[in-house]
N, C-alpha and C. Protein backbone atom coordinates (compact mmCIF):
# COMPACT_ATOMS: atom_id res chain seq x y z
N UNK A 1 -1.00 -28.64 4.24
CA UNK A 1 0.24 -27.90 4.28
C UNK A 1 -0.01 -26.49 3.74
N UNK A 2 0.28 -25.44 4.16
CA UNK A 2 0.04 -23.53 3.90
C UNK A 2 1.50 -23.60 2.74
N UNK A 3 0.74 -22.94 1.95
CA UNK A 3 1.38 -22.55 0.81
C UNK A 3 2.43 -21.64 1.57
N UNK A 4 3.39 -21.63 0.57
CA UNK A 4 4.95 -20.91 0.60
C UNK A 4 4.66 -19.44 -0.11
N UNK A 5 4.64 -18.27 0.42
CA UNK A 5 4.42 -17.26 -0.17
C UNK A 5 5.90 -16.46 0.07
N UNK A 6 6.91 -17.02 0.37
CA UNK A 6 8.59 -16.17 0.35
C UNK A 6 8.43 -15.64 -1.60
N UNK A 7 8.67 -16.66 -1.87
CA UNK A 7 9.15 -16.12 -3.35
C UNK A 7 8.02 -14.64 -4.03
N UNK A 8 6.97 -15.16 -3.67
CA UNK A 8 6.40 -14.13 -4.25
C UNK A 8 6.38 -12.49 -3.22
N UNK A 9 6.46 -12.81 -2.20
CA UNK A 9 6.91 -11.62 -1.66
C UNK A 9 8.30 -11.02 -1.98
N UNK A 10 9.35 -12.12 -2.08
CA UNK A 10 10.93 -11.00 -2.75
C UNK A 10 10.49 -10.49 -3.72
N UNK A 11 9.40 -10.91 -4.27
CA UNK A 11 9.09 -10.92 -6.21
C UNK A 11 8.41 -9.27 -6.20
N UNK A 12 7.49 -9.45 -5.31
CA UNK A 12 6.75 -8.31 -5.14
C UNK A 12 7.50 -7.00 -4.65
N UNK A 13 8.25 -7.18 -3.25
CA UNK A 13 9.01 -6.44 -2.78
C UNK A 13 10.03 -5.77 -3.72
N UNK A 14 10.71 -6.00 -4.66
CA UNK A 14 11.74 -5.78 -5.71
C UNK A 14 10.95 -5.07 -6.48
N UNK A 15 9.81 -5.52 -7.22
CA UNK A 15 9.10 -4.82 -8.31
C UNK A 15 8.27 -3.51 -7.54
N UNK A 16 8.37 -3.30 -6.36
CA UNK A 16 7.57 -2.18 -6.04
C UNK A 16 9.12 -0.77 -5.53
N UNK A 17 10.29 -1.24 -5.92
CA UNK A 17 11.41 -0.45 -5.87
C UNK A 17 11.99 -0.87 -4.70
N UNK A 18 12.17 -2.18 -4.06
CA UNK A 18 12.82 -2.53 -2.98
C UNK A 18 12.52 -1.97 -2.03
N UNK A 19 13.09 -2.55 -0.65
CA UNK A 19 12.48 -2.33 0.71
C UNK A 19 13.06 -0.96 1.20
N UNK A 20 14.04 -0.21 0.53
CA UNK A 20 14.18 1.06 0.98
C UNK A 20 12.92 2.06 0.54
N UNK A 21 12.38 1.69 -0.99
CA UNK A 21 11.47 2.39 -1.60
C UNK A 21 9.88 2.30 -0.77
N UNK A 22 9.74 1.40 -0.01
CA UNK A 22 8.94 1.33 0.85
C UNK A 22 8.87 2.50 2.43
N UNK A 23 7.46 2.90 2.10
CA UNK A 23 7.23 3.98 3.65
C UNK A 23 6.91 3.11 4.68
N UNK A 24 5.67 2.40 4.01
CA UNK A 24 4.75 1.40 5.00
C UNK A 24 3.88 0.67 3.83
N UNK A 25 3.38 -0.60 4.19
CA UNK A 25 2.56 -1.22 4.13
C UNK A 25 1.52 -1.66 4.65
N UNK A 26 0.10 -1.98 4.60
CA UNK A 26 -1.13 -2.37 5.10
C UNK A 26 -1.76 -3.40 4.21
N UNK A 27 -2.70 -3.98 4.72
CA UNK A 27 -3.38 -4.55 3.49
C UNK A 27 -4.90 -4.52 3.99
N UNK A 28 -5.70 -4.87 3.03
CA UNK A 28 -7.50 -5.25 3.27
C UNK A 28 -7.75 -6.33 2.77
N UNK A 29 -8.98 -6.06 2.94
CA UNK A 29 -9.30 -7.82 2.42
C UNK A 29 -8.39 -8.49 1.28
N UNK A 30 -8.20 -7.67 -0.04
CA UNK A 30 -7.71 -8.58 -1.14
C UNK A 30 -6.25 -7.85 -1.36
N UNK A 31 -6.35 -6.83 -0.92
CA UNK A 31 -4.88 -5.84 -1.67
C UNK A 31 -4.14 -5.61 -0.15
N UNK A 32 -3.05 -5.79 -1.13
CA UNK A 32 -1.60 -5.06 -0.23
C UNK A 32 -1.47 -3.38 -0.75
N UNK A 33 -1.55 -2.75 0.23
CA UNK A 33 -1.62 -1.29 0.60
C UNK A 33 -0.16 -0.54 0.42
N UNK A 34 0.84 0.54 -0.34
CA UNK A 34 2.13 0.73 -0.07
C UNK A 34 1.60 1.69 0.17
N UNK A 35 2.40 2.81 0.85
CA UNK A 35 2.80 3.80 0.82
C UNK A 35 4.37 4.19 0.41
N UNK A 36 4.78 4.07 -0.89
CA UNK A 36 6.30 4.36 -1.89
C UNK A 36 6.95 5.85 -1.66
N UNK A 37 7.91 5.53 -1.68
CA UNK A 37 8.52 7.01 -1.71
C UNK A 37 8.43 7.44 -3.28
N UNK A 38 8.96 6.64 -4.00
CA UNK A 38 8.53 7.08 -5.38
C UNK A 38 7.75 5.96 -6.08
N UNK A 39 6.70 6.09 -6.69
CA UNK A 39 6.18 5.58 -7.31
C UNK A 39 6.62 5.01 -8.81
N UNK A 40 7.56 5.73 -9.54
CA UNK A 40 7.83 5.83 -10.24
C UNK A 40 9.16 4.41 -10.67
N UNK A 41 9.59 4.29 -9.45
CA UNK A 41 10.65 3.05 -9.33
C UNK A 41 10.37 1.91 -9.22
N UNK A 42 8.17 1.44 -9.40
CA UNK A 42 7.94 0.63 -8.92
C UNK A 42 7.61 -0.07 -10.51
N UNK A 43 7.50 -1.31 -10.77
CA UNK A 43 7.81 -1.98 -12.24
C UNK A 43 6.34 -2.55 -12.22
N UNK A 44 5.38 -1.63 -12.68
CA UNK A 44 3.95 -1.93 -13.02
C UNK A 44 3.67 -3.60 -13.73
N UNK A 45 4.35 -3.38 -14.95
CA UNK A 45 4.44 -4.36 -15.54
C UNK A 45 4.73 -5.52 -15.59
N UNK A 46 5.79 -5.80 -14.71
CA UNK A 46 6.11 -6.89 -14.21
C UNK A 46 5.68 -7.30 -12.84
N UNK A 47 4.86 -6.58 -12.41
CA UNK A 47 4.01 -7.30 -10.94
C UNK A 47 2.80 -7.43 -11.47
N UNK A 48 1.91 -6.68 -12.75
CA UNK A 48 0.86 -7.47 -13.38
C UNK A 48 1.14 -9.32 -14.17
N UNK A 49 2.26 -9.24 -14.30
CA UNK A 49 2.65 -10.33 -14.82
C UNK A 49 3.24 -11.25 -13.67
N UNK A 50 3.26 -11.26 -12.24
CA UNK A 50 3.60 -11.97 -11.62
C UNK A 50 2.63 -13.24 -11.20
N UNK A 51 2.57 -14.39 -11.22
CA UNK A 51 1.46 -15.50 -10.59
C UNK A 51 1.09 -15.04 -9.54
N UNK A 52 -0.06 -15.00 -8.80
CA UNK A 52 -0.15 -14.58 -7.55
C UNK A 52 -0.35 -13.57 -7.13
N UNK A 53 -0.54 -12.15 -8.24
CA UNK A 53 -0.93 -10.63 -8.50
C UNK A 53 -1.84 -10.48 -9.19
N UNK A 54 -3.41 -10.20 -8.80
CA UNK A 54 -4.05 -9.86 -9.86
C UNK A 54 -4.28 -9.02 -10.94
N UNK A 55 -3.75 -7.57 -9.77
CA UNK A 55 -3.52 -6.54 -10.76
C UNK A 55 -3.02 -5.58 -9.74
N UNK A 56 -2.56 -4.11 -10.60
CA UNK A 56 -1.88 -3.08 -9.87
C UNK A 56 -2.99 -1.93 -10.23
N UNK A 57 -3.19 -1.01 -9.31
CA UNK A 57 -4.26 -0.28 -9.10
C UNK A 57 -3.49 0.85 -8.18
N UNK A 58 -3.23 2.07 -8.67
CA UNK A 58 -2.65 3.91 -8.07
C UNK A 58 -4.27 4.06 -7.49
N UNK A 59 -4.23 4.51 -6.13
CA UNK A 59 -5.64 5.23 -5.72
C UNK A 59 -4.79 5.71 -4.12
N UNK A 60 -5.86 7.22 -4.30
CA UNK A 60 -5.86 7.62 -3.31
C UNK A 60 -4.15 7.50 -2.23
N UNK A 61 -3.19 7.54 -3.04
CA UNK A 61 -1.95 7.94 -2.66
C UNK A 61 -1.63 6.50 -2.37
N UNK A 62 -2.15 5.59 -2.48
CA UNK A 62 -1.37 4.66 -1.93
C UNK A 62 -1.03 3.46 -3.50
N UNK A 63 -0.17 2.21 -3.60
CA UNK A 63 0.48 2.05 -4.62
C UNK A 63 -0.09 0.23 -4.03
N UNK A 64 -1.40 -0.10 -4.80
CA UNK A 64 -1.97 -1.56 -4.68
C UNK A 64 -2.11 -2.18 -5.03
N UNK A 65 -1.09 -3.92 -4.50
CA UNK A 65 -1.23 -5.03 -5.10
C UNK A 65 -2.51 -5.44 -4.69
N UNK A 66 -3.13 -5.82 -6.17
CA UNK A 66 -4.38 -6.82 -5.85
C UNK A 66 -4.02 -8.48 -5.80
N UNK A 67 -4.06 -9.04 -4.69
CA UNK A 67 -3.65 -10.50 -4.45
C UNK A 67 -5.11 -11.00 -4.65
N UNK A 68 -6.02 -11.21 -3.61
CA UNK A 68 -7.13 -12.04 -3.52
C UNK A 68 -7.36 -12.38 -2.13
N UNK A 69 -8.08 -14.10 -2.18
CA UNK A 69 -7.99 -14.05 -0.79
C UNK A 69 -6.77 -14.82 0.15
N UNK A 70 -6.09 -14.76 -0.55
CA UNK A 70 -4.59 -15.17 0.20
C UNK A 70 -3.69 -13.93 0.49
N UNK A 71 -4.43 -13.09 0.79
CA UNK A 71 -3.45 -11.16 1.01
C UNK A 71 -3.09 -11.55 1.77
N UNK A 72 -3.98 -11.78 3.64
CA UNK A 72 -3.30 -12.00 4.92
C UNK A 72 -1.86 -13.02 4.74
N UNK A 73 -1.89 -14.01 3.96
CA UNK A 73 -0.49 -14.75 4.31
C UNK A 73 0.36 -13.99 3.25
N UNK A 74 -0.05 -13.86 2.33
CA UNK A 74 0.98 -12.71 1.55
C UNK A 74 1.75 -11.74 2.26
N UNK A 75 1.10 -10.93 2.69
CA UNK A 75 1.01 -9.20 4.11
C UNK A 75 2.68 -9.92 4.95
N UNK A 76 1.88 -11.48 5.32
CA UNK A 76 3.32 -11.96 6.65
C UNK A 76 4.16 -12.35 6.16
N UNK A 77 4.79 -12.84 4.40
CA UNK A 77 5.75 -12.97 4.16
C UNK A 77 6.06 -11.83 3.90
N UNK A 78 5.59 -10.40 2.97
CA UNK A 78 5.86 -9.37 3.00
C UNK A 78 6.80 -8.75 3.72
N UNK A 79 5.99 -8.82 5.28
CA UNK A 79 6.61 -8.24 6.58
C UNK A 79 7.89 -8.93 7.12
N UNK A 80 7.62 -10.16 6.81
CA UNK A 80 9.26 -11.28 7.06
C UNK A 80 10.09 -10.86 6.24
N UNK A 81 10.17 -10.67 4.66
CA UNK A 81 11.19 -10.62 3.76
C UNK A 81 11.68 -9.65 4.17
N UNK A 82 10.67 -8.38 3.53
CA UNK A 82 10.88 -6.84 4.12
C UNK A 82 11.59 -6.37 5.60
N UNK A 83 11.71 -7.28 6.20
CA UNK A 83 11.97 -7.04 7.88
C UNK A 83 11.45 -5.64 8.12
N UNK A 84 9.98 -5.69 7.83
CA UNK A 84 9.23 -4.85 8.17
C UNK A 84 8.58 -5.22 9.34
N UNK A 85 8.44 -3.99 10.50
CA UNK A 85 7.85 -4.72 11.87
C UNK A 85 6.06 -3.78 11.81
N UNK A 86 5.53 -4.34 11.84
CA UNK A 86 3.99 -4.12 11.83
C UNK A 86 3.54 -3.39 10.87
N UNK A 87 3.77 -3.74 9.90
CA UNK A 87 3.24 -3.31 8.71
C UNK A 87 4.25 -1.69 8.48
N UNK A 88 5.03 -1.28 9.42
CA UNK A 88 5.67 -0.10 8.91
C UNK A 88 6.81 -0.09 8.84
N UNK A 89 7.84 1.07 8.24
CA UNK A 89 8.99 1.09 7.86
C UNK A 89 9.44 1.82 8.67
N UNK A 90 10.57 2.08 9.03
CA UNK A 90 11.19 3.35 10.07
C UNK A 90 11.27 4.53 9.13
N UNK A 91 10.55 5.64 10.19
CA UNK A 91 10.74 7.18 8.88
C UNK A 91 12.25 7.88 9.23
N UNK A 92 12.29 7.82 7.81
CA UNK A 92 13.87 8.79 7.62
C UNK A 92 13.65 9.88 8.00
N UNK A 93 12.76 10.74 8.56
CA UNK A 93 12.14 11.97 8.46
C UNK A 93 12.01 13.16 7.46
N UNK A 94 12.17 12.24 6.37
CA UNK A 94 11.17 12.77 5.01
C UNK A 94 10.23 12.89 4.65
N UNK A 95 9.03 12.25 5.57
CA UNK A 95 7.79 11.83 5.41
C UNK A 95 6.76 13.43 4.55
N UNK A 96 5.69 13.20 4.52
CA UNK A 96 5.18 14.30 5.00
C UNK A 96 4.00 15.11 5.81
N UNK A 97 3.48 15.98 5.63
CA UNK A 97 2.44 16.20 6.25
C UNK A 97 0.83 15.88 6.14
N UNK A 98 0.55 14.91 4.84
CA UNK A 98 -0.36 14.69 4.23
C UNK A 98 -1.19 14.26 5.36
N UNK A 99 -2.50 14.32 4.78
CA UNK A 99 -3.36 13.82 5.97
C UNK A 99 -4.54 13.23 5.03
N UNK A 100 -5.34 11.92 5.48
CA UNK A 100 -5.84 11.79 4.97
C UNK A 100 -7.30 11.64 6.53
N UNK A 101 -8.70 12.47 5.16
CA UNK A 101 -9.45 11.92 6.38
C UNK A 101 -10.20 10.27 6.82
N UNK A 102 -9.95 10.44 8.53
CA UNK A 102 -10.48 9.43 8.84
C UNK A 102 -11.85 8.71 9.66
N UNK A 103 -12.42 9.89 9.30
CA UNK A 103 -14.42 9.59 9.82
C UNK A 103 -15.19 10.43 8.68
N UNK A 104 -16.59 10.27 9.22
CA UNK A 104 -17.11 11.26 7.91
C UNK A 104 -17.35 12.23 8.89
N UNK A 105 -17.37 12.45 9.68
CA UNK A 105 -17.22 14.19 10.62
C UNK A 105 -16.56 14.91 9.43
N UNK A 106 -15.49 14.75 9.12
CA UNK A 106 -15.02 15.50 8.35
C UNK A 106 -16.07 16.04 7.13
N UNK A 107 -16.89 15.16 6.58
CA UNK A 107 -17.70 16.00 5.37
C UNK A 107 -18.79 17.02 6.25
N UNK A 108 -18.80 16.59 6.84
CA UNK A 108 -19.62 17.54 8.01
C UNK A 108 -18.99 19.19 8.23
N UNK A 109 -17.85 18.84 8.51
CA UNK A 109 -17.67 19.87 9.07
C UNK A 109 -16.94 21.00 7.93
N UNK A 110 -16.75 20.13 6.40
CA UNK A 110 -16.52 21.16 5.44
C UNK A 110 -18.16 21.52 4.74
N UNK A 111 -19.36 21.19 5.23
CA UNK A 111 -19.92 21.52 5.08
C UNK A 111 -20.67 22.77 5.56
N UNK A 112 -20.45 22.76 6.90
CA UNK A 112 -20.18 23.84 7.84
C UNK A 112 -19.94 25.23 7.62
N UNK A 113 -18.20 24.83 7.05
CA UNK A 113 -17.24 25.39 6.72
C UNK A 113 -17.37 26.62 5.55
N UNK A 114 -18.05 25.56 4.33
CA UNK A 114 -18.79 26.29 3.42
C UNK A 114 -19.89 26.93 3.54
N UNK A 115 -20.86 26.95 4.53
CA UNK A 115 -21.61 28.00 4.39
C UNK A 115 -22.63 27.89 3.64
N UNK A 116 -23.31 26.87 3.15
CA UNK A 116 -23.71 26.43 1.91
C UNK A 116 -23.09 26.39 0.44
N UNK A 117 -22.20 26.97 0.29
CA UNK A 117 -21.13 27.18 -1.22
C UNK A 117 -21.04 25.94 -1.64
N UNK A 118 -20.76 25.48 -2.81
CA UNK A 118 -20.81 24.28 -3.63
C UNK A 118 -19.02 24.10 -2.93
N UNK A 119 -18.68 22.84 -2.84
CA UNK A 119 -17.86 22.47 -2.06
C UNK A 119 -17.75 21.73 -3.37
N UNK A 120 -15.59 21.31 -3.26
CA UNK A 120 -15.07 20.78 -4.28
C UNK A 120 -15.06 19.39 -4.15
């Protein structure tokens, strides 16, 4: 019988500032991925203390539950509770322009760019 992961997704969903406070979600192998509108509304403390959370980890703009290897069925109650449809949220058109890169062309081509100059 597959474990019941509802509760811990309302659990999660609430402590990360509810499903409005949500942009989008993703996950990888062990972590659930947010993208928050504010970070600040999300209750650190009490999702380190949840069963079923290993830990909470800020990187690289995004706001990550560490689950383990039960993320994938985690991710689909997530997306059920949340009535989130493919991992994303509808944009209010607040979003912004951030970009993050996505090949390593990119170190390439600020290498380029620089000229040889010590690059940041």
């Amino acid at each position: 019988m597959a474990k019941n992961y509802d509760g811990l997704a309302k659990t999660i969903i609430k402590d990360v500032g509810g499903k409005d406070n949500v942009i989008s979600v993703v996950h990888c192998t062990t972590r659930l991925r947010f993208k928050l509108k504010d970070e600040k509304k999300a209750n650190d403390d009490a999702l380190k203390d949840t069963d079923g959370v290993v830990t909470v980890v800020k990187a690289g703009g995004q706001y990550q539950v560490v689950i383990g290897n039960e993320v994938a069925d985690v991710y689909d109650a997530i997306l059920k509770e949340g009535g989130f449809s493919g991992g994303q949220v509808a944009d209010d058109g607040k979003g912004t322009l951030e970009r993050m890169p996505k090949d390593s062309f990119y170190w390439y081509k600020k290498v380029i760019e620089s000229n040889g100059k010590d690059l940041d």
